[in-house]
Protein backbone atom coordinates (compact mmCIF):
# COMPACT_ATOMS: atom_id res chain seq x y z
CA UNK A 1 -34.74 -45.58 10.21
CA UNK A 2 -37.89 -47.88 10.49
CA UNK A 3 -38.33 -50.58 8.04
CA UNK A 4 -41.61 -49.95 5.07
CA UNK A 5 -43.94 -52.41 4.14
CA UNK A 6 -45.15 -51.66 0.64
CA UNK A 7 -48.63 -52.98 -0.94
CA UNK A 8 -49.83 -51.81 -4.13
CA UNK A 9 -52.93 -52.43 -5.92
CA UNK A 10 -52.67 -53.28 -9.60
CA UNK A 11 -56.51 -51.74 -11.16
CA UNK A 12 -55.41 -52.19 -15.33
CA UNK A 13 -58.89 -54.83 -14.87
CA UNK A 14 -60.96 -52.38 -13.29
CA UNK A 15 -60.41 -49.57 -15.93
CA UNK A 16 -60.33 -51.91 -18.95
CA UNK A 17 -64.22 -52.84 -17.75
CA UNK A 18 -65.08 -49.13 -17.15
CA UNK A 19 -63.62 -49.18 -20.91
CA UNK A 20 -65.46 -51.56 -21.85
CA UNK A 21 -62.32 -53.68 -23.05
CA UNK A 22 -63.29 -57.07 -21.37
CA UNK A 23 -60.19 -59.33 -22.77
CA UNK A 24 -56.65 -58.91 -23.87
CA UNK A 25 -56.76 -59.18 -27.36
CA UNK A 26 -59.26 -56.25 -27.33
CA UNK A 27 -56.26 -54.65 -25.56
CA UNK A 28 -53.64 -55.44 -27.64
CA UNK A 29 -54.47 -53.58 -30.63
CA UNK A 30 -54.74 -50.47 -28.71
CA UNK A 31 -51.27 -51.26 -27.23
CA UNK A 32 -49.63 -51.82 -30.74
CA UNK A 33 -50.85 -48.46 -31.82
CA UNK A 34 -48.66 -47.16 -29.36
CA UNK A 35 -45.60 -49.34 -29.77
CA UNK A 36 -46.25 -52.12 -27.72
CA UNK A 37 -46.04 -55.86 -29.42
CA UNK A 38 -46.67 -57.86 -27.44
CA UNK A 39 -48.98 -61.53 -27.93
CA UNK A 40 -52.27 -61.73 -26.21
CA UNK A 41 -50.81 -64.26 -23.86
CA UNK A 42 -48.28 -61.81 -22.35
CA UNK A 43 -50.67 -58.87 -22.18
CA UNK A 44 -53.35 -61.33 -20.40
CA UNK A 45 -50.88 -62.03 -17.77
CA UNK A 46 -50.33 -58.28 -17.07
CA UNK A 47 -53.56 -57.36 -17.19
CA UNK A 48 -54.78 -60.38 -14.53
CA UNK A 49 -52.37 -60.23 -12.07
CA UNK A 50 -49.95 -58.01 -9.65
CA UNK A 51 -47.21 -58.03 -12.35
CA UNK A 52 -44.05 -57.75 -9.92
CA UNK A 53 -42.09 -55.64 -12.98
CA UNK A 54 -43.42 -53.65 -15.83
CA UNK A 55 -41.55 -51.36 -18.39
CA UNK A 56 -42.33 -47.90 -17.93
CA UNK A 57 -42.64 -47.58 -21.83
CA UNK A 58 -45.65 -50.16 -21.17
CA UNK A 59 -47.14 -48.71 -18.40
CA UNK A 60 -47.47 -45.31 -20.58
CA UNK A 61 -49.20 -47.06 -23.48
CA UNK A 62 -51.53 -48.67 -20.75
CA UNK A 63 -52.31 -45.26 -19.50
CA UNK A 64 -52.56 -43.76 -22.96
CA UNK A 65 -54.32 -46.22 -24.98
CA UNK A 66 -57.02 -46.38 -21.59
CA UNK A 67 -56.94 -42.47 -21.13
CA UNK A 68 -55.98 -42.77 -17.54
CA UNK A 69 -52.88 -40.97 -15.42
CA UNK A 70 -50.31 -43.95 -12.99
CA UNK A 71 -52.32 -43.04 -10.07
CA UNK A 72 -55.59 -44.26 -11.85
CA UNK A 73 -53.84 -47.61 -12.35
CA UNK A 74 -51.63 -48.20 -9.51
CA UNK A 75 -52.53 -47.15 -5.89
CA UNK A 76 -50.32 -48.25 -3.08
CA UNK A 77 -50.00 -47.37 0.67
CA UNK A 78 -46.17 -47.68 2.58
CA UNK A 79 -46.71 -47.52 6.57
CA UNK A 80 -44.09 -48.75 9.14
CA UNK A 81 -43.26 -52.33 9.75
CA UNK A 82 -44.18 -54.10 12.90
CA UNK A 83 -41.84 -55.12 14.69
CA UNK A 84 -43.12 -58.17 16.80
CA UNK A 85 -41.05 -58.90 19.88
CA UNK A 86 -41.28 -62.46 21.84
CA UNK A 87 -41.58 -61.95 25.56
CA UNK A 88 -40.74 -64.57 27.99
CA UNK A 89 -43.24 -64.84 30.58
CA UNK A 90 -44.08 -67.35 33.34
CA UNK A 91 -47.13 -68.45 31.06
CA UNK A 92 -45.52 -68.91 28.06
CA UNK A 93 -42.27 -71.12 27.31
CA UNK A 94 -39.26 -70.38 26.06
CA UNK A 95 -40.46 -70.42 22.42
CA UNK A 96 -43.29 -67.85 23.19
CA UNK A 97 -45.89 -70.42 23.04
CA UNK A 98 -48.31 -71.08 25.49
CA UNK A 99 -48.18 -74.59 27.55
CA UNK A 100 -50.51 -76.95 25.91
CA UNK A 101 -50.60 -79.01 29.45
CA UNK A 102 -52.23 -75.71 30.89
CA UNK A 103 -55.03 -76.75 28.65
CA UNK A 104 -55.00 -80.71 28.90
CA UNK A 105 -58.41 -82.11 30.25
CA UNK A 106 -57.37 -83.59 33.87
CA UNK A 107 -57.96 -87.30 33.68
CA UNK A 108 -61.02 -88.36 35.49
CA UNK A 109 -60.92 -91.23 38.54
CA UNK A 110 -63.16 -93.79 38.90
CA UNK A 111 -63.89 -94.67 42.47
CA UNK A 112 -65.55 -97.74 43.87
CA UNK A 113 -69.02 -96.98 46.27
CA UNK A 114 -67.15 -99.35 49.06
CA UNK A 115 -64.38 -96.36 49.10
């Protein structure tokens, strides 16, 4: 079984706008209604980033208090890793890199006229 890279897009910023909710604290109210204390600090940093982890009881108020389903606010895509494979070759070294000597300006000789 091939390795998955993961990427996911975090939209909470998006929707609050189309909401027209433009900070946190405008957020937070809506979130305590539903359970969720938390201080405008904490909900800012939610809100602006990729939060890495997120309590599902959270991510429900979000989605209730801005009338949206999880898809709305999270979209991600998983595809295959690439794998990337170094190949030895007579241009390149042992490290994969090319030679930088193939690419070294040849020094230039200065001859006399009486030559």
């Amino acid at each position: 079984m091939s390795r998955r890279e993961l990427t996911y897009t975090w939209r909470v910023r998006e929707i609050m706008a189309r909401r027209r909710i433009f900070t946190a604290k405008e957020l937070a109210p809506l979130l305590q209604e539903r359970g969720i204390t938390l201080t405008p600090n904490a909900i800012w940093r939610i809100v602006s980033g990729e939060p890495e982890r997120v309590s599902l009881k959270m991510l429900v108020a979000l989605c209730d208090a801005l009338d949206v389903e999880m898809n709305d606010l999270i979209t991600y895509t998983a595809v295959d890793a690439k794998t990337t494979r170094r190949r030895r070759t007579a241009v390149n070294g042992a490290d994969g890199l090319a030679d930088l000597n193939d690419y070294r300006p040849v020094r230039a000789r200065i001859v006399d006229d009486d030559e």
